[in-house]
Protein backbone atom coordinates (compact mmCIF):
# COMPACT_ATOMS: atom_id res chain seq x y z
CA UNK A 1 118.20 84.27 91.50
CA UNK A 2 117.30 82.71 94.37
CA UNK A 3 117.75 78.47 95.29
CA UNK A 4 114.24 78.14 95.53
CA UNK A 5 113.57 79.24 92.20
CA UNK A 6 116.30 78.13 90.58
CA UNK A 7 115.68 74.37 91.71
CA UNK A 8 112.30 74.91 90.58
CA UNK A 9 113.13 76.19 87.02
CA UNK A 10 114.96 73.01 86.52
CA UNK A 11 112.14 70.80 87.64
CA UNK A 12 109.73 72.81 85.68
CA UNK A 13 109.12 70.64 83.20
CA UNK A 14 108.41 68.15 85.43
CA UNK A 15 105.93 69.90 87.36
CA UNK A 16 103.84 71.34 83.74
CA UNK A 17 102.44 67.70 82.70
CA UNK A 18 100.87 67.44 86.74
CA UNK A 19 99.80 70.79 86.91
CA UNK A 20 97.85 71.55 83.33
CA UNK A 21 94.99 69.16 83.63
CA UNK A 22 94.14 69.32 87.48
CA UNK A 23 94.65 73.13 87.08
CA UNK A 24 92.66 73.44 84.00
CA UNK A 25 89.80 71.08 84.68
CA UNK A 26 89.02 73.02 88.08
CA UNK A 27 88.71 75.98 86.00
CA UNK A 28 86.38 74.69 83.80
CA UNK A 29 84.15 73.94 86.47
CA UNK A 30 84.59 76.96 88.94
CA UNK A 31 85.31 80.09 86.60
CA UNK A 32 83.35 83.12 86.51
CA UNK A 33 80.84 84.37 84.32
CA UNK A 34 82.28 87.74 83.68
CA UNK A 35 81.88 89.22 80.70
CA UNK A 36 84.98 90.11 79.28
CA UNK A 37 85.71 86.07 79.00
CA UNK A 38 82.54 85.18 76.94
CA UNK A 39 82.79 85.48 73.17
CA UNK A 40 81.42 88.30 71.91
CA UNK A 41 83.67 90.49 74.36
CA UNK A 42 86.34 90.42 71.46
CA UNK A 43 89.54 91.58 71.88
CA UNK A 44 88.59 95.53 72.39
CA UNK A 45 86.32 93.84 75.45
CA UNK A 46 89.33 92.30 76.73
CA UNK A 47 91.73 95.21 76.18
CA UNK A 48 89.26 96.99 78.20
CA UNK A 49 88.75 94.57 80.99
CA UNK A 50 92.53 94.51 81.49
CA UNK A 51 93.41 98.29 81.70
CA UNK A 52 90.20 98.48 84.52
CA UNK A 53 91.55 95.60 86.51
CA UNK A 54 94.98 97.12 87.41
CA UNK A 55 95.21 96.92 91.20
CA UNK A 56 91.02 96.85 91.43
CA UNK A 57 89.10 94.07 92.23
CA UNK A 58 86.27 92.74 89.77
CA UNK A 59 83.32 93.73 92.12
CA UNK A 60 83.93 97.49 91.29
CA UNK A 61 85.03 96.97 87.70
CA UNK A 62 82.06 95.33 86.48
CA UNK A 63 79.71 98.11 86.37
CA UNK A 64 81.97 100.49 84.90
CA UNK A 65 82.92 97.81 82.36
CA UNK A 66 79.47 97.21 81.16
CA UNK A 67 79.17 101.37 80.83
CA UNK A 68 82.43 101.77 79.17
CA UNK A 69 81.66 99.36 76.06
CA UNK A 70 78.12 100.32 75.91
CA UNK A 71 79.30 103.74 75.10
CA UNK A 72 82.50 102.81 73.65
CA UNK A 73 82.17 99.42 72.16
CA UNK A 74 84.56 99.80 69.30
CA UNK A 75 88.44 101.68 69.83
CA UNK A 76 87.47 104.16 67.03
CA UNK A 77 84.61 105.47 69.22
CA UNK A 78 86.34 106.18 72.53
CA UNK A 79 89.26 108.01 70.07
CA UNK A 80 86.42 110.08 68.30
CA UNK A 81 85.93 111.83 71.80
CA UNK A 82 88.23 114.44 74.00
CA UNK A 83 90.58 112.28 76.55
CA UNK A 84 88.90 114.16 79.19
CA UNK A 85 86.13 111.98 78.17
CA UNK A 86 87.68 108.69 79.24
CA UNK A 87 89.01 110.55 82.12
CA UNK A 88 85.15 111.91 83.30
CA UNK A 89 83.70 108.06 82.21
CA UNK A 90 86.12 106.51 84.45
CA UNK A 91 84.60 107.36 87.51
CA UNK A 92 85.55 106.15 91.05
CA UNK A 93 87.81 103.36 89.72
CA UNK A 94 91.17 105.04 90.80
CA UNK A 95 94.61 105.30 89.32
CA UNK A 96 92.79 107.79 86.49
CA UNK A 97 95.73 107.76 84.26
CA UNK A 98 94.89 104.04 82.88
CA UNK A 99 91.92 105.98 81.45
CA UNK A 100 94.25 108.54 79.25
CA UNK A 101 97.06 105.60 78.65
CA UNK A 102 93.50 103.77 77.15
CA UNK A 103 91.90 106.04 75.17
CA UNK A 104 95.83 106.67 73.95
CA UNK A 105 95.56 102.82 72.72
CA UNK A 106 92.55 103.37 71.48
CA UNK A 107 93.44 105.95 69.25
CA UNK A 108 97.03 104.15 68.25
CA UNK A 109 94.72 101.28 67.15
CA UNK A 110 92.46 103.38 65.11
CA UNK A 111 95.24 105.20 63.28
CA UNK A 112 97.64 102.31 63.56
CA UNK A 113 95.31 99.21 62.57
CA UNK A 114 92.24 100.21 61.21
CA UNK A 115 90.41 100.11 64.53
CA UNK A 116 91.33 96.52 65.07
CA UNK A 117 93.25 95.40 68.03
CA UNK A 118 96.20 93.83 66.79
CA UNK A 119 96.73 90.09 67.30
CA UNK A 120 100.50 89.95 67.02
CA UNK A 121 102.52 90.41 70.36
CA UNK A 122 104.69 92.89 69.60
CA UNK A 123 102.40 95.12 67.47
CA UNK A 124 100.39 94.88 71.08
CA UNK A 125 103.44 95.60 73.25
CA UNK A 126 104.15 98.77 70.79
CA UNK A 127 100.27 100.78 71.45
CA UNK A 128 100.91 103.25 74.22
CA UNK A 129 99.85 102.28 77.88
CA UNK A 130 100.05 98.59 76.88
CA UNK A 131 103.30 96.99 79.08
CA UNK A 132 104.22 93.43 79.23
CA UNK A 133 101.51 91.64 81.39
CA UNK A 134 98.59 93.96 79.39
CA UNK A 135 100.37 92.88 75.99
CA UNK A 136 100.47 88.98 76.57
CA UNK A 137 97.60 88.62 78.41
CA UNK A 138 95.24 90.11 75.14
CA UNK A 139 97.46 88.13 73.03
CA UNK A 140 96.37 85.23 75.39
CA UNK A 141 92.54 85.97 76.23
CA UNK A 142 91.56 87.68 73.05
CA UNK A 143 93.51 85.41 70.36
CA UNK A 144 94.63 82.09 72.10
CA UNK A 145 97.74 82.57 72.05
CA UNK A 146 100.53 80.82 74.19
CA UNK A 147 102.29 83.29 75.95
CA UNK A 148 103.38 83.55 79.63
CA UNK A 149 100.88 85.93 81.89
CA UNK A 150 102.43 87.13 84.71
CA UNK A 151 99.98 89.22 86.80
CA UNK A 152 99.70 89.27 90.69
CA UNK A 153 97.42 85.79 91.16
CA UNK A 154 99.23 83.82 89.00
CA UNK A 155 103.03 85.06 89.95
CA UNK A 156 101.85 83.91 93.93
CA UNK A 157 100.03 80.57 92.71
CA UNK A 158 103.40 79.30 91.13
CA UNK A 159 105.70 80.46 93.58
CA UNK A 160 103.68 77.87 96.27
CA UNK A 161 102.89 75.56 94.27
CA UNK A 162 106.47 75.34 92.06
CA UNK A 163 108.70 77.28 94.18
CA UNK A 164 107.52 76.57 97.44
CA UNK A 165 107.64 79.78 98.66
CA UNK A 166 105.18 81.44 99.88
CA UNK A 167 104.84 85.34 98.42
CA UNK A 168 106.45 86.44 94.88
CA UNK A 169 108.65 88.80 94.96
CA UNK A 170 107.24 92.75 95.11
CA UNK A 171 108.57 93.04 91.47
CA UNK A 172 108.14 90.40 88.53
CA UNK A 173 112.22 88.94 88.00
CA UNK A 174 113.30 87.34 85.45
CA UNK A 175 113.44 84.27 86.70
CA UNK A 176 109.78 84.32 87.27
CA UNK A 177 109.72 84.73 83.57
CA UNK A 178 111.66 81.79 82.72
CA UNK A 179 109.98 79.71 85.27
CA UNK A 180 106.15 80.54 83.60
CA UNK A 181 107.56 79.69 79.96
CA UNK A 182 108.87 76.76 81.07
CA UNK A 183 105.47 76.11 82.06
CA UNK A 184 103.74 77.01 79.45
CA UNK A 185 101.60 73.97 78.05
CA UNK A 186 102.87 73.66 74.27
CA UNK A 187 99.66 73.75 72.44
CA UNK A 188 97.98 77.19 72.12
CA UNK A 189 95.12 77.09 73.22
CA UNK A 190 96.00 74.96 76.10
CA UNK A 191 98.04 77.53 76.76
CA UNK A 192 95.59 80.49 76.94
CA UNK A 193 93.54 78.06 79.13
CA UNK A 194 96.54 77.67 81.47
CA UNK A 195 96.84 81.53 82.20
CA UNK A 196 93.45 82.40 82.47
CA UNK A 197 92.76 78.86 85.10
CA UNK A 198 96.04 79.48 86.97
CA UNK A 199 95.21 83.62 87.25
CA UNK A 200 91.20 82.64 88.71
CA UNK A 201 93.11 79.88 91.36
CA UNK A 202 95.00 82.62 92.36
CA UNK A 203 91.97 84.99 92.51
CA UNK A 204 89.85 82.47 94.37
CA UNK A 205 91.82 79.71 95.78
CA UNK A 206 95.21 80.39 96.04
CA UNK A 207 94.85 83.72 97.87
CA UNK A 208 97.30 86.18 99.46
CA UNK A 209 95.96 85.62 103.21
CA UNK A 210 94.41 82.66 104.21
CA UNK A 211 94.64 80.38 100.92
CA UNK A 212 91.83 77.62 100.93
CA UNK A 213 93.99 74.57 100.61
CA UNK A 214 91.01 72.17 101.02
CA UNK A 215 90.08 73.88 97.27
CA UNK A 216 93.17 73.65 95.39
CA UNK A 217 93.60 71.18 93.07
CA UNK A 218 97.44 70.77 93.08
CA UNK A 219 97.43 70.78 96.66
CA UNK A 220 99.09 67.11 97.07
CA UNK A 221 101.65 68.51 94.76
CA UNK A 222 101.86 72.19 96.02
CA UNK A 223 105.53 72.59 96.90
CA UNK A 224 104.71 75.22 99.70
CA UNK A 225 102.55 72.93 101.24
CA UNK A 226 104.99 70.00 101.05
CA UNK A 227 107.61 71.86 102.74
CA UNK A 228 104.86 72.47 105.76
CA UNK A 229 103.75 76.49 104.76
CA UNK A 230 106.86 78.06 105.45
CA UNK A 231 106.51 81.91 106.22
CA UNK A 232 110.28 83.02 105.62
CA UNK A 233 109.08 85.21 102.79
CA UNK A 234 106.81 87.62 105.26
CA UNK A 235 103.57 89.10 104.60
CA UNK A 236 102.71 90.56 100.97
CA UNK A 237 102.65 94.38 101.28
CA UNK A 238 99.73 96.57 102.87
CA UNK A 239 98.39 99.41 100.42
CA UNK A 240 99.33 102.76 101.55
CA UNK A 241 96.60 104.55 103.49
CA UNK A 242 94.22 106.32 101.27
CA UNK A 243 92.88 109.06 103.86
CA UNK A 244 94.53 112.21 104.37
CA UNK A 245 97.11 111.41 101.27
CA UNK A 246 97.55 113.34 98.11
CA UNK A 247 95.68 110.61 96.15
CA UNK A 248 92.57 111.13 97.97
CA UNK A 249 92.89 115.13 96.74
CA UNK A 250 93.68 114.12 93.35
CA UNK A 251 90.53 112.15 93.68
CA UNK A 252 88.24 115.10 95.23
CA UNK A 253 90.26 117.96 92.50
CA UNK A 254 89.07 115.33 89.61
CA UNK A 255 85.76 114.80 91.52
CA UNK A 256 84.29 118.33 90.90
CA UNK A 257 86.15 118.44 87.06
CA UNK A 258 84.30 115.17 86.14
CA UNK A 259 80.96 116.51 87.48
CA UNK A 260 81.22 120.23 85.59
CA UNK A 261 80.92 120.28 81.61
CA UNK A 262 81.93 123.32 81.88
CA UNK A 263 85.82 124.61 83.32
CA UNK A 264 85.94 125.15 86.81
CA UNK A 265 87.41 128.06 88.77
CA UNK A 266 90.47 127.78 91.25
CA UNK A 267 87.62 128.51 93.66
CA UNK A 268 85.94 125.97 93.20
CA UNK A 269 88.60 123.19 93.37
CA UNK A 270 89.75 125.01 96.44
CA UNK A 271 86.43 124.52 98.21
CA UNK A 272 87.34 120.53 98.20
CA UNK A 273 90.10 120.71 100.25
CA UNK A 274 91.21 122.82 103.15
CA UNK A 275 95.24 122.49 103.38
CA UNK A 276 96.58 124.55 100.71
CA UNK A 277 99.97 123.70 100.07
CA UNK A 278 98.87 119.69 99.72
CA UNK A 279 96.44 120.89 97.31
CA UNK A 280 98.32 122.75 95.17
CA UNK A 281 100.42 119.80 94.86
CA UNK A 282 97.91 117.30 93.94
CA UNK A 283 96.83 119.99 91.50
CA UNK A 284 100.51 120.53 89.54
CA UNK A 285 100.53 116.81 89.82
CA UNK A 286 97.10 116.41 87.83
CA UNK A 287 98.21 119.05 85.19
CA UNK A 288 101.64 117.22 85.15
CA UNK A 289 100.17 113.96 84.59
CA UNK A 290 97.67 115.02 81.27
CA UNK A 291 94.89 114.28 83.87
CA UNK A 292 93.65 118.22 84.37
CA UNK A 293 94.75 121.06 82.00
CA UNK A 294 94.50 125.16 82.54
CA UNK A 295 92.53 127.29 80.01
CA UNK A 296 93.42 130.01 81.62
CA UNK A 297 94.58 131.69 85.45
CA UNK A 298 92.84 130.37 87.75
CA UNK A 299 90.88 127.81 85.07
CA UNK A 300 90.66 124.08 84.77
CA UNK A 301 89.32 121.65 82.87
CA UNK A 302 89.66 117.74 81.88
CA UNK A 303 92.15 117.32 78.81
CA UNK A 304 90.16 117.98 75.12
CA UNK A 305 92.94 118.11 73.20
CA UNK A 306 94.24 114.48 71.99
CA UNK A 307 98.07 114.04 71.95
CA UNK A 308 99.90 112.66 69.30
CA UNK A 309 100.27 109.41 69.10
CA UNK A 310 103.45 108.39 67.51
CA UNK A 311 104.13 105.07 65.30
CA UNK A 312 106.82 102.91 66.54
């Protein structure tokens, strides 16, 4: 554990009672209309929002969103149908195995709890593809609960603004985890507020390059600021480069299976890429991953066959 954080666990507490309102009241005022927050969105709505929104911004979630619950608005639908399903109706969005880790949830909830998204945290934490952040921040969104939500925006808006520092660290520590409970506002549903206000500051204010200070709310108490922006912590990390790399002939392999109802010939998926041995590779890698399966040489299709999903 480093100083920094470490001196700014123990003045947490201090730090909660300035932050909530400032922080809270801004997001009243400045927070999207999207449409997983309003109401009716429930907490399937939410579930879904959260498994589209790993490492993809909002702009190119929406539409898919609005798709994906007006075909699937209940769990027990989206488990009625093949995984290959999920797989063809996720589209473009990337990282295609959120798709089969969903419709895996979705089928754990229908078998598990009557088609209704558990409410309790650990019930949550226990449905397959849901991890920690997904687990706490339905728990938090969906049913007001108070529970620490650690996802990218918020992890960077309390390391400046508590910490002083001016980048997380690549991986969530432990001590970030004590630091956010400590936090935490006590009531509920001030709680819930807290995550969702703090995770849109970070989204909008508060962000990686070029942070709007002039914005911020907390900025007369931002601890990064204070100290005068130090940059000790270095840039966050650049994305790997998409051209040329075996994700982009996942992407074009999945392409042509998501655009056939029917299997597809080796031929065919050949025809997508020129470099053989780097296709062949993305290909055992789909097949590996659940994502693609063979029906027979030379014979591919998206998954139809649901696996088990096993009770805790």
């Amino acid at each position: 554990m480093t100083t920094d954080t470490t001196r700014a666990i123990e003045a947490a507490e201090d730090h909660a009672a300035a932050l909530h309102l400032p922080v809270t009241a801004w997001f009243e005022a400045n927070a999207r209309d999207l449409p997983w927050r309003r109401p009716d969105a429930g907490a399937w709505g939410v579930m879904v929002s959260e498994f589209m929104l790993q490492q993809t911004p909002v702009s190119r979630v929406l539409p898919m969103y609005e798709q994906w619950l007006a075909r699937w608005p209940r769990p027990a639908d989206l488990a009625a149908e093949p995984p290959g399903e999920a797989v063809r109706a996720w589209g473009r969005l990337g990282y295609p195995r959120r798709a089969l880790r969903l419709h895996a949830a979705a089928s754990a909830i229908t078998e598990r709890h009557g088609g209704e998204v558990p409410s309790d945290h650990a019930e949550l934490l226990a449905l397959p593809g849901v991890g920690e952040y997904t687990a706490a921040a339905v728990a938090s969104f969906a049913y007001g609960q108070r529970h620490p939500v650690l996802d990218t925006n918020v992890r960077r808006v309390l390391a400046r603004a508590v910490s002083g520092v001016q980048y997380p660290p690549n991986a969530t520590t432990a001590a970030e985890r004590r630091l956010a409970r400590r936090l935490l506002p006590d009531d509920e549903a001030t709680a819930a507020r807290w995550a969702a206000a703090t995770m849109e500051l970070g989204a909008l204010v508060c962000v990686a390059r070029g942070p709007q200070c002039g914005r911020c709310p907390i900025a007369p108490r931002c601890a990064w600021r204070l100290a005068g922006f130090p940059e000790h912590d270095g840039p966050p990390r650049r994305g790997q480069s998409y051209a040329g790399t075996d994700r982009q002939v996942r992407g074009k392999l999945l392409a042509v299976l998501r655009e056939s109802p029917e299997p597809v010939t080796q031929a065919a998926l050949d025809a997508v890429w020129d470099e053989p041995v780097q296709r062949a590779r993305a290909l055992d890698g789909l097949v590996a991953d659940g994502l693609v399966e063979p029906v027979a040489p030379g014979v591919y299709r998206l998954p139809a066959e649901r696996p088990p999903t096993h009770s805790p």
